[in-house]
Protein backbone atom coordinates (compact mmCIF):
# COMPACT_ATOMS: atom_id res chain seq x y z
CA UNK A 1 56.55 -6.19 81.45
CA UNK A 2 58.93 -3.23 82.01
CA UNK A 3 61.50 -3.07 84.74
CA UNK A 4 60.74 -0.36 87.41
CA UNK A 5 64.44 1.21 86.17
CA UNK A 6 62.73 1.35 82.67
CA UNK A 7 59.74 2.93 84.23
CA UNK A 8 61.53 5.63 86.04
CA UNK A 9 63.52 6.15 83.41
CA UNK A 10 59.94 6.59 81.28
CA UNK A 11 58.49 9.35 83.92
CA UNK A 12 61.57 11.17 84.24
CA UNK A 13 62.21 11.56 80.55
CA UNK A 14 61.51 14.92 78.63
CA UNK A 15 57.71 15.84 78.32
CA UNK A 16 56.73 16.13 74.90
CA UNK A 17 54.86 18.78 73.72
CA UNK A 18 51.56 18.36 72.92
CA UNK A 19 49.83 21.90 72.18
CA UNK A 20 48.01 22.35 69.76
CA UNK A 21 49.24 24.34 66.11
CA UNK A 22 47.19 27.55 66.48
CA UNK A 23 48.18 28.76 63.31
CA UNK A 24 45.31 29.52 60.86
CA UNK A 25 46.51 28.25 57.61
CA UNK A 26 44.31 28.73 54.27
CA UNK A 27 41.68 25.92 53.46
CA UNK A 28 42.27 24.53 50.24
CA UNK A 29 39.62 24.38 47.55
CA UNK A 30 37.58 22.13 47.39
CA UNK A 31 38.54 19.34 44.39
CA UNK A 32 35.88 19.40 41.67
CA UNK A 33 33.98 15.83 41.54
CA UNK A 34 35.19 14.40 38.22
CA UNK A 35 33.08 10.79 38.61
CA UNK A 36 30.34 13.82 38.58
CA UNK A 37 31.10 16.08 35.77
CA UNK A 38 32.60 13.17 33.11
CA UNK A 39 29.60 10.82 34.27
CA UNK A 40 28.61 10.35 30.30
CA UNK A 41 31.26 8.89 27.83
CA UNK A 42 29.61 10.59 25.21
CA UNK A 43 27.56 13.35 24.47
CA UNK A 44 24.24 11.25 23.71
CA UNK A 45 21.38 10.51 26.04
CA UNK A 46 20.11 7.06 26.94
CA UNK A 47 16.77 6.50 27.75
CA UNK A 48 17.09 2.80 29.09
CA UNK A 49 13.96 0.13 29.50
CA UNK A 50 12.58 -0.90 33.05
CA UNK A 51 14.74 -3.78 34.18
CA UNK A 52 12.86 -6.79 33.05
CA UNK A 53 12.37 -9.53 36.26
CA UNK A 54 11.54 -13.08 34.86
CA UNK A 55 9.42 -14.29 38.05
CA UNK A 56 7.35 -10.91 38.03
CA UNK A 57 4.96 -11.06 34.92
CA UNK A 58 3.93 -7.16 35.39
CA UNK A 59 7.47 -6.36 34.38
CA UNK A 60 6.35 -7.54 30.44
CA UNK A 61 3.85 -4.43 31.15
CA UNK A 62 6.01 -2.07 31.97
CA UNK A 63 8.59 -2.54 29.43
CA UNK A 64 5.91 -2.67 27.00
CA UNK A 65 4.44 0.46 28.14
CA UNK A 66 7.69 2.27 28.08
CA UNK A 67 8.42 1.35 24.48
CA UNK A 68 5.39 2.26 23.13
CA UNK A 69 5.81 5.70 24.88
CA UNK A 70 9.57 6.44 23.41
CA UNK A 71 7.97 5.53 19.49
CA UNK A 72 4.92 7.12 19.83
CA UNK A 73 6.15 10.86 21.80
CA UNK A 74 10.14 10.04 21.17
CA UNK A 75 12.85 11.64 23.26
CA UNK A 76 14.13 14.96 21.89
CA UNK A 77 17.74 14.62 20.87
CA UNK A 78 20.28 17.48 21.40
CA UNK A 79 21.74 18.78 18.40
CA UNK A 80 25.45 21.13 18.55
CA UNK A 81 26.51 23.79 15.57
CA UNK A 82 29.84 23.69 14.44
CA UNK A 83 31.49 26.37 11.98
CA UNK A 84 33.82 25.25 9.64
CA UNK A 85 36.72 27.38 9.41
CA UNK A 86 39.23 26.83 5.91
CA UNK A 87 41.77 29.08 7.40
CA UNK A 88 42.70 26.82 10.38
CA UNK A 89 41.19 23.49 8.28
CA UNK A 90 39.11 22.73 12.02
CA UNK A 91 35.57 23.62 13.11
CA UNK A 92 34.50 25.88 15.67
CA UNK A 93 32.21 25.94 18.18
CA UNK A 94 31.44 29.03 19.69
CA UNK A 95 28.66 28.32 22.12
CA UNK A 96 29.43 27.85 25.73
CA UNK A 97 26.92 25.41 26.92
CA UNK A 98 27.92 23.55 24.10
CA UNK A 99 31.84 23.87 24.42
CA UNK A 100 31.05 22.73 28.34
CA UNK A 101 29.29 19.89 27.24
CA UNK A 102 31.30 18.36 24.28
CA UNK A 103 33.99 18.46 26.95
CA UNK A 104 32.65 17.14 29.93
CA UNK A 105 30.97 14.32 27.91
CA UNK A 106 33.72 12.40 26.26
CA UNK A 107 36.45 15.22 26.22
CA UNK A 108 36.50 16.34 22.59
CA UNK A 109 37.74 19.96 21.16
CA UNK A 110 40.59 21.86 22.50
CA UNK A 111 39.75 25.65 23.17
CA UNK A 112 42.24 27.58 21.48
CA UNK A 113 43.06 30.27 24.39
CA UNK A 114 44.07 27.25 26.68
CA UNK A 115 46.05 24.66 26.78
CA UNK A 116 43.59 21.55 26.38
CA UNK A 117 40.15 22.33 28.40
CA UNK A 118 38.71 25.45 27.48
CA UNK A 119 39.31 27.79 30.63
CA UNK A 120 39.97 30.81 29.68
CA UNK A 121 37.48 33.16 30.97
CA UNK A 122 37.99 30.91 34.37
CA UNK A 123 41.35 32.01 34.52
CA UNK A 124 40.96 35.58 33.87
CA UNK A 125 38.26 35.89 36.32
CA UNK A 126 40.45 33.94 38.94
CA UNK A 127 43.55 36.51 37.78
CA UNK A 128 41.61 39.22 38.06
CA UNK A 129 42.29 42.88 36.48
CA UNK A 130 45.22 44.93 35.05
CA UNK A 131 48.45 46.03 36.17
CA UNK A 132 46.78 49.74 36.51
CA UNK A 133 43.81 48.05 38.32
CA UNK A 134 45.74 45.68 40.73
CA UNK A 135 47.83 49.20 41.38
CA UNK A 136 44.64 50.92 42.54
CA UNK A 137 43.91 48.06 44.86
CA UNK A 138 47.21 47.73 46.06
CA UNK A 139 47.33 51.61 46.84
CA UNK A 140 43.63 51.04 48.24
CA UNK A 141 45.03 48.98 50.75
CA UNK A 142 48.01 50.84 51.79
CA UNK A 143 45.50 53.92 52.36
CA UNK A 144 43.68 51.62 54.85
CA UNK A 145 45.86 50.62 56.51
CA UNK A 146 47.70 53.73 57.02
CA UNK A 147 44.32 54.78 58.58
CA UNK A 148 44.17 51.87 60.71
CA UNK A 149 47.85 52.87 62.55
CA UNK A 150 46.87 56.31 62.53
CA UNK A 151 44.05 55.19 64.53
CA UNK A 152 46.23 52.92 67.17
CA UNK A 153 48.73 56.17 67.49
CA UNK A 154 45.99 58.00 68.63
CA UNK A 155 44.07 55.47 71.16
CA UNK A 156 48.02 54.99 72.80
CA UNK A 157 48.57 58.68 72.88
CA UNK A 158 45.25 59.20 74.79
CA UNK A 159 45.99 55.94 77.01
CA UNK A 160 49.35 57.88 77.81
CA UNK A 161 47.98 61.23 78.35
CA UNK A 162 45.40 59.18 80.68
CA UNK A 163 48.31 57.52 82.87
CA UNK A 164 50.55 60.74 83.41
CA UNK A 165 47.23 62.18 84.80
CA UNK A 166 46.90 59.12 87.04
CA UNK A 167 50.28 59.61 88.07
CA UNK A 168 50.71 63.46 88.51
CA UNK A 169 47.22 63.16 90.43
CA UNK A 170 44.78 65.48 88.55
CA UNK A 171 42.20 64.93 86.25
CA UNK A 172 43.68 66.31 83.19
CA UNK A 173 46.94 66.16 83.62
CA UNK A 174 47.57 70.52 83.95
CA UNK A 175 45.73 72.75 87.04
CA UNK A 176 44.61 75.98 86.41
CA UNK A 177 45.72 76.03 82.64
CA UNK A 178 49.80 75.51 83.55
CA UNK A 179 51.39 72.33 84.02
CA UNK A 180 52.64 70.52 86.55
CA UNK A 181 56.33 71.57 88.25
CA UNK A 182 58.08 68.38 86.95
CA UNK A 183 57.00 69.14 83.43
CA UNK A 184 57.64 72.94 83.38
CA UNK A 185 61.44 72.85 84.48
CA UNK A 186 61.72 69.90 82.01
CA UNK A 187 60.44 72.29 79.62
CA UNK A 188 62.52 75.30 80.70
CA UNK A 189 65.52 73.53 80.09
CA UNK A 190 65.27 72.43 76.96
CA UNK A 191 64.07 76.07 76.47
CA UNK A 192 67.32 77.29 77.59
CA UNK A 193 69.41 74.67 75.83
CA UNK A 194 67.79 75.60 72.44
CA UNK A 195 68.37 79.55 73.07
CA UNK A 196 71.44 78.57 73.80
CA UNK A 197 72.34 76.87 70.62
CA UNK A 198 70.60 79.24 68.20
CA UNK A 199 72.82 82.61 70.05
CA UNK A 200 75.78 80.37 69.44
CA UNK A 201 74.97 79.95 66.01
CA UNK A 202 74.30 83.48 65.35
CA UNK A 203 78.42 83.92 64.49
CA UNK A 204 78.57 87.10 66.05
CA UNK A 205 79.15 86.15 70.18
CA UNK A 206 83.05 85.83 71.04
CA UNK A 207 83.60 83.10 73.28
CA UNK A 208 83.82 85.33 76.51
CA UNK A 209 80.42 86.79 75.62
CA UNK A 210 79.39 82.95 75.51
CA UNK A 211 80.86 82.37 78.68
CA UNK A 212 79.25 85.69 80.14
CA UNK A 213 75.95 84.33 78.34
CA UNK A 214 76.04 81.08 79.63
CA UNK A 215 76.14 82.45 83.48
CA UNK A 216 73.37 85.46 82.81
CA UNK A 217 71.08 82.22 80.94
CA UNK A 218 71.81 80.14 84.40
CA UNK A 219 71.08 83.36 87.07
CA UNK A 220 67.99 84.32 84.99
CA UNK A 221 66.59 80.87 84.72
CA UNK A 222 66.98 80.59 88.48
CA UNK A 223 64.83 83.40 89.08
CA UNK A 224 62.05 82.29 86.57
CA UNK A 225 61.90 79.25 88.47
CA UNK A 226 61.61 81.01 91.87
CA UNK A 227 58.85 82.89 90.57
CA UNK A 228 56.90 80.06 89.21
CA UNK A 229 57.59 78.62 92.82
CA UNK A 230 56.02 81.77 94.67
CA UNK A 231 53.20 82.47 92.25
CA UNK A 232 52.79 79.33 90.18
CA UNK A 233 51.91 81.75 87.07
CA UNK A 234 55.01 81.33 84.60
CA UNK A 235 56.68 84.36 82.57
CA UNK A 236 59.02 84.31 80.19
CA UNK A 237 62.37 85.25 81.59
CA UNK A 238 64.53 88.52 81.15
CA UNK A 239 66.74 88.15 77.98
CA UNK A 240 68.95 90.65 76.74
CA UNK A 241 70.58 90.74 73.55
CA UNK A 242 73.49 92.80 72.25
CA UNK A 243 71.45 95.31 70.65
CA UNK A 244 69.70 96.48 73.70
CA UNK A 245 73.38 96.65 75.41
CA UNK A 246 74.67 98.99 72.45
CA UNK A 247 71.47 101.14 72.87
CA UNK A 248 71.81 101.57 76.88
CA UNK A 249 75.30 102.75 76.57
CA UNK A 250 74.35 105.00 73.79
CA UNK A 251 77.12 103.32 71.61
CA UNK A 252 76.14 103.16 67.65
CA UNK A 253 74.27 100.40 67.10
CA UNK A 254 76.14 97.85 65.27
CA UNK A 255 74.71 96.18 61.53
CA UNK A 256 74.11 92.30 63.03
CA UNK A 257 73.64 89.30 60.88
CA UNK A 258 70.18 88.40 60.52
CA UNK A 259 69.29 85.42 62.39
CA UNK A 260 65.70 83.67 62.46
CA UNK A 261 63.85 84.34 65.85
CA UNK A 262 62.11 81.63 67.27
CA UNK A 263 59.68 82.28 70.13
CA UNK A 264 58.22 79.64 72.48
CA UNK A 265 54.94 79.53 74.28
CA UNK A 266 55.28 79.58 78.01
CA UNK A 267 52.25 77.34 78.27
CA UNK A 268 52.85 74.04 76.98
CA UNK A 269 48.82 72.32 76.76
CA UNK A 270 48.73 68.36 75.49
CA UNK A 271 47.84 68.21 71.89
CA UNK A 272 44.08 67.09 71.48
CA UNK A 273 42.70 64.74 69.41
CA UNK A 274 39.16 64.89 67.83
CA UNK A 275 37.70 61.54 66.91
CA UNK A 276 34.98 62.92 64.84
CA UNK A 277 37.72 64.56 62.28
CA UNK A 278 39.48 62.47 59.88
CA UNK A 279 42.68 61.38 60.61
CA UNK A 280 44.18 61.33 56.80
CA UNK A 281 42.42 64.77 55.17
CA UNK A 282 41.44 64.23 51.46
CA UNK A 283 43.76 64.93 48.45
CA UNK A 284 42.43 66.47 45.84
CA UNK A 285 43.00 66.04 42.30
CA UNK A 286 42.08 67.96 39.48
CA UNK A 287 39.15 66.34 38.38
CA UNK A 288 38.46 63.61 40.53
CA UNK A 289 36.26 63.27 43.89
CA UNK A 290 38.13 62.81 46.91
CA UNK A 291 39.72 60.02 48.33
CA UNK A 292 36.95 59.80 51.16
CA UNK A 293 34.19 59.77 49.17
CA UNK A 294 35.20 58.03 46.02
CA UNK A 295 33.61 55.07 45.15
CA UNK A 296 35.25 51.52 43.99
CA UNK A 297 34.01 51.04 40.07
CA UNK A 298 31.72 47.78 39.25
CA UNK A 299 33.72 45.07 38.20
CA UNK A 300 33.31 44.92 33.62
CA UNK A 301 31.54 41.92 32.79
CA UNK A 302 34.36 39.55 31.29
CA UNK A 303 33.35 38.60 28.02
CA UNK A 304 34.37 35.22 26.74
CA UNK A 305 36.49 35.12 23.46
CA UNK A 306 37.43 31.59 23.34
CA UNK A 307 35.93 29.28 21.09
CA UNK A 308 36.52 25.31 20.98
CA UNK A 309 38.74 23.72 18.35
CA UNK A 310 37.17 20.35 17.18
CA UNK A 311 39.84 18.69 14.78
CA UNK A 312 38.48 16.93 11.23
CA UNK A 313 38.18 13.23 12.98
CA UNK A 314 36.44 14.23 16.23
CA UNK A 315 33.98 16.88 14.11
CA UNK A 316 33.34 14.23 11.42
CA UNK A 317 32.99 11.37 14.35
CA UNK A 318 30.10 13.32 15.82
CA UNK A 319 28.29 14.19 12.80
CA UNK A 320 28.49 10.96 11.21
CA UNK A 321 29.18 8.42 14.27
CA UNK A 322 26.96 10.28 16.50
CA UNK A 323 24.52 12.14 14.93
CA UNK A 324 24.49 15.16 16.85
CA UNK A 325 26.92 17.67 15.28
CA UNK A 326 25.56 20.17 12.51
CA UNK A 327 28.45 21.77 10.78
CA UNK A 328 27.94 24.92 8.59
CA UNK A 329 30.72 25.87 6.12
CA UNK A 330 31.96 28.95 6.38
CA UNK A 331 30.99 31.02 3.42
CA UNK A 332 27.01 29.11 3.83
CA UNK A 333 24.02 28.81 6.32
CA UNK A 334 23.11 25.15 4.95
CA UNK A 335 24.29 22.41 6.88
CA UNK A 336 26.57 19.88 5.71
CA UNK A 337 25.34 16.13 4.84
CA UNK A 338 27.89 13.32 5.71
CA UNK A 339 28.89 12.64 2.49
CA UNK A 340 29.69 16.73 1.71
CA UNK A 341 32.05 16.89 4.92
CA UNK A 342 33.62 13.03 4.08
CA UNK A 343 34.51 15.43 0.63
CA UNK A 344 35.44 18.44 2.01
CA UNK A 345 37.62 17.00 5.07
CA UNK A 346 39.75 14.48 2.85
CA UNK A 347 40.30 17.87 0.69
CA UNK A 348 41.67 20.10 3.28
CA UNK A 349 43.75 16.84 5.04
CA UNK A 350 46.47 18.04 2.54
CA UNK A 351 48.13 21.64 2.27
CA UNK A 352 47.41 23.20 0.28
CA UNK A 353 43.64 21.87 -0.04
CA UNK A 354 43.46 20.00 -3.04
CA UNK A 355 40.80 21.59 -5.68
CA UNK A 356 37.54 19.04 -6.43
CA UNK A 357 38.61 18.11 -9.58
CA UNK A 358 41.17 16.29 -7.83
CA UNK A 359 39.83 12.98 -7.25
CA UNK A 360 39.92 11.35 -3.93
CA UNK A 361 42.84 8.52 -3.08
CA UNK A 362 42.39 5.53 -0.89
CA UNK A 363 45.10 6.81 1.21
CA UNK A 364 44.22 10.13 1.80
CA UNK A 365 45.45 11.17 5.06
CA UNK A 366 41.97 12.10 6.65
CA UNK A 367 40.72 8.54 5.44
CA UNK A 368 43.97 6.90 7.87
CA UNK A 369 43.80 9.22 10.58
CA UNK A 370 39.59 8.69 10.83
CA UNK A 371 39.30 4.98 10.44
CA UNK A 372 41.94 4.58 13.35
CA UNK A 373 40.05 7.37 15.46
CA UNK A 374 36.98 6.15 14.68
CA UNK A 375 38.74 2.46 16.15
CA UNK A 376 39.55 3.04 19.00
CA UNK A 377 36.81 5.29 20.27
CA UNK A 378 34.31 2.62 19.59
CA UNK A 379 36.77 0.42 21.96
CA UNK A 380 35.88 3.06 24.52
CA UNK A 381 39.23 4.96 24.66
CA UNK A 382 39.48 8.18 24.94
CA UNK A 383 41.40 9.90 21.97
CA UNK A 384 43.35 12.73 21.81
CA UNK A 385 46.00 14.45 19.68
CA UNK A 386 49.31 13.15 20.33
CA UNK A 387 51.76 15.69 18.51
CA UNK A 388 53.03 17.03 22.03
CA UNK A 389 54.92 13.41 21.92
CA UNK A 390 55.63 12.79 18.44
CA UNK A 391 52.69 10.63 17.63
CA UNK A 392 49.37 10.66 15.92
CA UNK A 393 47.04 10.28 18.89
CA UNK A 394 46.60 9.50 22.75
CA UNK A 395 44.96 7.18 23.68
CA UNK A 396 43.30 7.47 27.72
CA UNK A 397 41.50 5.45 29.72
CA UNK A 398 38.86 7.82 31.11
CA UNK A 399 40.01 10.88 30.08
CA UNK A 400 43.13 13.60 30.90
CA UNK A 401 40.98 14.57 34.15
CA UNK A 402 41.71 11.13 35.90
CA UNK A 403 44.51 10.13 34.47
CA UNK A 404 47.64 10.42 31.94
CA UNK A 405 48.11 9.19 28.65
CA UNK A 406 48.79 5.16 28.60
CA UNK A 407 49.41 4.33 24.90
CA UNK A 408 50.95 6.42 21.85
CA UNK A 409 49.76 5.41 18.51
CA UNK A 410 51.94 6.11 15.41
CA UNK A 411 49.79 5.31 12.30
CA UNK A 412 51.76 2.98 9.85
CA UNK A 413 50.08 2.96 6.11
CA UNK A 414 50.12 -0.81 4.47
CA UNK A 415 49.96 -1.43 0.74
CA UNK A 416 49.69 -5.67 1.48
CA UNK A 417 46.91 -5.55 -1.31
CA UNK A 418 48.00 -6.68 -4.70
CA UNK A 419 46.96 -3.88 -6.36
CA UNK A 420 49.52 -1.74 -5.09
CA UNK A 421 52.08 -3.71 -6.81
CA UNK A 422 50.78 -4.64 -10.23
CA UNK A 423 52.81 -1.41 -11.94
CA UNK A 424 55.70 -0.24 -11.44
CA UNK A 425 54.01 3.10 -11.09
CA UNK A 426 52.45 1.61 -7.87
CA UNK A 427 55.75 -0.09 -6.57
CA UNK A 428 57.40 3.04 -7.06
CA UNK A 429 54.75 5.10 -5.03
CA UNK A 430 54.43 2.83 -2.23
CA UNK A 431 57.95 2.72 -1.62
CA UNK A 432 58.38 6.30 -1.18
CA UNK A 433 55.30 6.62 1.08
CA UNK A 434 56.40 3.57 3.31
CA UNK A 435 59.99 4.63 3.36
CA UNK A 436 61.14 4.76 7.21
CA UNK A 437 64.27 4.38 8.76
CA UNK A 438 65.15 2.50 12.32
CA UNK A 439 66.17 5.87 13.45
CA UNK A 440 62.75 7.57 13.26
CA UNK A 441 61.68 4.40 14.99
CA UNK A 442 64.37 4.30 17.67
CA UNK A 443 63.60 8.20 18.63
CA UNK A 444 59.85 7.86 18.87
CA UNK A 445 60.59 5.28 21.01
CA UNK A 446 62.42 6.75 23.30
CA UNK A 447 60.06 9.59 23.59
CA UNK A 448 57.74 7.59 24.72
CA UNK A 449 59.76 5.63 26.93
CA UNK A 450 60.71 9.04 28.75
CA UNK A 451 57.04 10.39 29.34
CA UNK A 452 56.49 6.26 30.44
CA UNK A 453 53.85 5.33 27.47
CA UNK A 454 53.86 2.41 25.86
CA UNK A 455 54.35 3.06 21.44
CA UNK A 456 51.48 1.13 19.16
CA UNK A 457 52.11 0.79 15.58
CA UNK A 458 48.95 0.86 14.15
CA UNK A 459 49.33 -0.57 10.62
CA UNK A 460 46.01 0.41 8.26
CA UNK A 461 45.50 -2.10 5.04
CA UNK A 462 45.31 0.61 2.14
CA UNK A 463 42.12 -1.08 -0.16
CA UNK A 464 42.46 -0.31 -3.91
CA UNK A 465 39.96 2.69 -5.11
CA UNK A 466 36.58 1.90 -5.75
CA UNK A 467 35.06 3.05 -9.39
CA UNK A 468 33.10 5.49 -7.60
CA UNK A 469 35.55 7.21 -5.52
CA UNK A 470 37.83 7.94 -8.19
CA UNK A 471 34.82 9.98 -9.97
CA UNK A 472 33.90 12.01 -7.12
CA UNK A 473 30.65 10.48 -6.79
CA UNK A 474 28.69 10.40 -3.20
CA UNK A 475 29.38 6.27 -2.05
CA UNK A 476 28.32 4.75 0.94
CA UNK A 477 30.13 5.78 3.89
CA UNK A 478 29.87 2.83 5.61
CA UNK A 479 30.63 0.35 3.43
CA UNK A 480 34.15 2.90 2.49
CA UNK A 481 34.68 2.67 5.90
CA UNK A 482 34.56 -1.18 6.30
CA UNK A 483 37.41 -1.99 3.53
CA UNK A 484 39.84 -0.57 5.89
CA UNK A 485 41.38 -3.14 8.27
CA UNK A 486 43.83 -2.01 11.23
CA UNK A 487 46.32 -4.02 13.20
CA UNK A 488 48.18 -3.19 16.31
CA UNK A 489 51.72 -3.95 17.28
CA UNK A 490 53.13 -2.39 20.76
CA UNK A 491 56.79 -1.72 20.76
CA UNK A 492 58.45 -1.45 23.79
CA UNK A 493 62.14 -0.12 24.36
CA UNK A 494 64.61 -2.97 24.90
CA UNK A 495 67.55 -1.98 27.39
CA UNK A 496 70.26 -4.71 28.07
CA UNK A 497 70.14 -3.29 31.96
CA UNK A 498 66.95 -4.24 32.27
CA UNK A 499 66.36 -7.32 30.39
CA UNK A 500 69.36 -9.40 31.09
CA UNK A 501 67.23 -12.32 31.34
């Protein structure tokens, strides 16, 4: 319980503020719902059975029922194109549906305008127009609101105009056409100050002319202002100027320097505003409309040239893994089989592409790179190029939407078969394909250790060739596919600092 001195002490303290922050700050956007969009790992649809119940004999039925319907009317599958481009050695797709969904359903292809998910046209919507265009827009807006201040001048001038005629106690603020006293020997003075200063400028008055001026300006503006008194109808008042002096005398007129005359109205009225006229009047240019009436142009329809990148393993993953892939070569309409792209692809993994008379090697570098992409996407990884880090691939758990990068795999070629040392000629080739120094190790490493992903050596048994390959003949994918064993090793970057133990 608190003491009554804490109390006090409590009420008499300083009052905290507790209003509330009026300003309007911009609502963010709205995150997109990734759990939504990357629902499917893959692009492939599932048509799954009824859930079988043991205790409930009808579900036998309905199973049954449903099988029978998927062989006898079966699910359409969805097929993609692919264009196989020997320039860039990768296949494009062009189609946007497609591009959308090969990304959103297991994040394969890189769209060659953007940096990894194909956004392009997103972006220059979002970014809008030209430097000319934003100009117009920016002018646009200046024009308005020029208009709009032009607009609050005039409301104040009329509120003011409104309040002198409150104060001066008629309607309009002038009786009779002539102003009120107050504002007509305001105006006479300055009237007389300004004649004043242009005869002085004139260069021709000595100063006891000025002096004589000065009094004749004083007596004859006392006079004007008894007669406005008397009569309340202003005149100008009497001037007289040396030339009318010269000619009274009859003394030869003498040749003056020309000065500009400037004549004032003796009735000063308020300066009207009409609301129906427009406050800023059209320019004109020589061939356009005016500013009033010209019209904003429709927005050009942006057209989309960005097309998705699919790299040799992820093109020849989902025509041969998946099934749903056609690729055309570039030069044909006829789609490629499996075995054609296996061909082609292992020929273009080298630069220059190696001719067909060349015949294929176990240890061709499409052969490594697929049989370890091919790996770990069937572990459910995510794959993605890794050359931004020095590496061979990525490897993510759901995908660069949800999160980064966890492991860096660096693809290690093995000769541990016996074949590859039998010759000399073999012993001699494996050692210069296998030769690596602790260097390149020791800066990969740290790479990775910078960017906080763990390195994976991913060592791939090299089988010897098969009869068939050698030849060129068409052999079974699958069973080239299973001679290939991999084998993992994670590295991790040893500092004395941190492992003192």
């Amino acid at each position: 319980m608190a003491s009554p001195a804490t109390t006090v002490r409590n009420q008499a303290g300083p009052a905290t503020s507790t209003k509330p922050n009026t300003s309007k700050t911009k609502p963010r956007p709205r995150r997109p719902n990734y759990n939504h969009i990357h629902r499917n790992l893959l692009p492939v649809e599932v048509h799954p059975l009824p859930v079988l119940i043991p205790h409930n004999p009808l579900s036998l039925v309905a199973i049954a029922l449903s099988y029978l319907a998927q062989i006898l009317a079966p699910p359409t599958r969805p097929t993609y194109k692919g264009y196989f481009s020997s320039a860039t050695s990768s296949i494009h797709i062009t189609d946007a549906e497609t591009i959308r969904k090969l990304w959103e359903m297991g994040f394969f292809g890189r769209g060659n305008l953007s940096r990894s998910e194909p956004t392009w046209l997103e972006n220059r919507k979002k970014k809008g127009l030209t430097a000319e265009e934003n100009t117009a827009q920016r002018r646009q807006a200046r024009r308005q609101q020029k208009q709009e201040r032009a607009r609050k001048e005039q409301e104040e001038i009329e509120q003011k105009i409104a309040e002198e005629s409150q104060q001066n106690g008629t309607p309009n603020g002038h009786l009779n056409g002539v102003l009120s006293e107050n504002v007509l020997k305001t105006n006479a003075r300055d009237l007389s100050d300004i004649a004043s200063v242009l005869e002085s400028a004139s260069g021709t008055a000595t100063p006891q002319d000025e002096e004589n001026k000065e009094n004749g300006s004083l007596h004859e503006f006392h006079e004007w202002k008894k007669a406005i008194e008397a009569n309340g109808i202003p005149t100008p008042p009497p001037t007289s100027t040396s030339s009318d002096a010269s000619h009274a005398e009859g003394q030869p007129m003498k040749r003056l320097q020309r000065t500009k005359t400037v004549r004032f109205s003796p009735t000063i009225e308020a300066r009207e505003f009409d609301l129906s006229s427009p406050i800023i009047s059209p320019i004109k240019s020589p061939g356009s409309a005016p500013l009033e009436t010209a019209k904003p142009e429709e927005p050009q329809v942006q057209e989309n040239q960005e097309h998705l990148n699919l790299s040799l393993e992820e093109a020849f993953f989902l025509s041969y893994g998946l099934g749903v892939l056609d690729v055309y070569c570039d030069d044909s309409d006829a789609v490629l089989p499996p075995s054609s792209l296996l061909s082609l692809f292992r020929r273009h993994s080298y630069y220059p592409p190696r001719s067909l008379s060349v015949s294929a090697e176990p240890d061709d570098p499409f052969m490594l790179s697929y049989v370890v992409y091919h790996h770990y996407r069937s572990l459910g990884w995510v794959v993605r190029s890794g050359v931004k880090f020095s590496t061979d691939y990525l490897l993510y758990n759901r995908g660069p939407a949800f999160s980064h990068a966890e492991f860096a795999i660096v693809i290690v070629p093995s000769y541990s078969h016996p074949h590859w040392a039998d010759t000399p000629e073999h012993r001699k080739l494996v050692e210069n394909k296998t030769k690596k120094t602790w260097w390149w190790l020791h800066g990969i490493n740290r790479v990775q250790a910078q960017v906080l992903k763990q390195l994976v050596l991913c060592y791939v048994d090299i089988p010897p060739p098969l009869a068939g390959e050698e030849k060129g003949k068409d052999v079974d994918i699958g069973l080239l596919l299973s001679r290939y064993k991999i084998r993992d090793v994670n590295v991790r970057r040893w500092t004395p600092n941190r492992s003192r133990d």
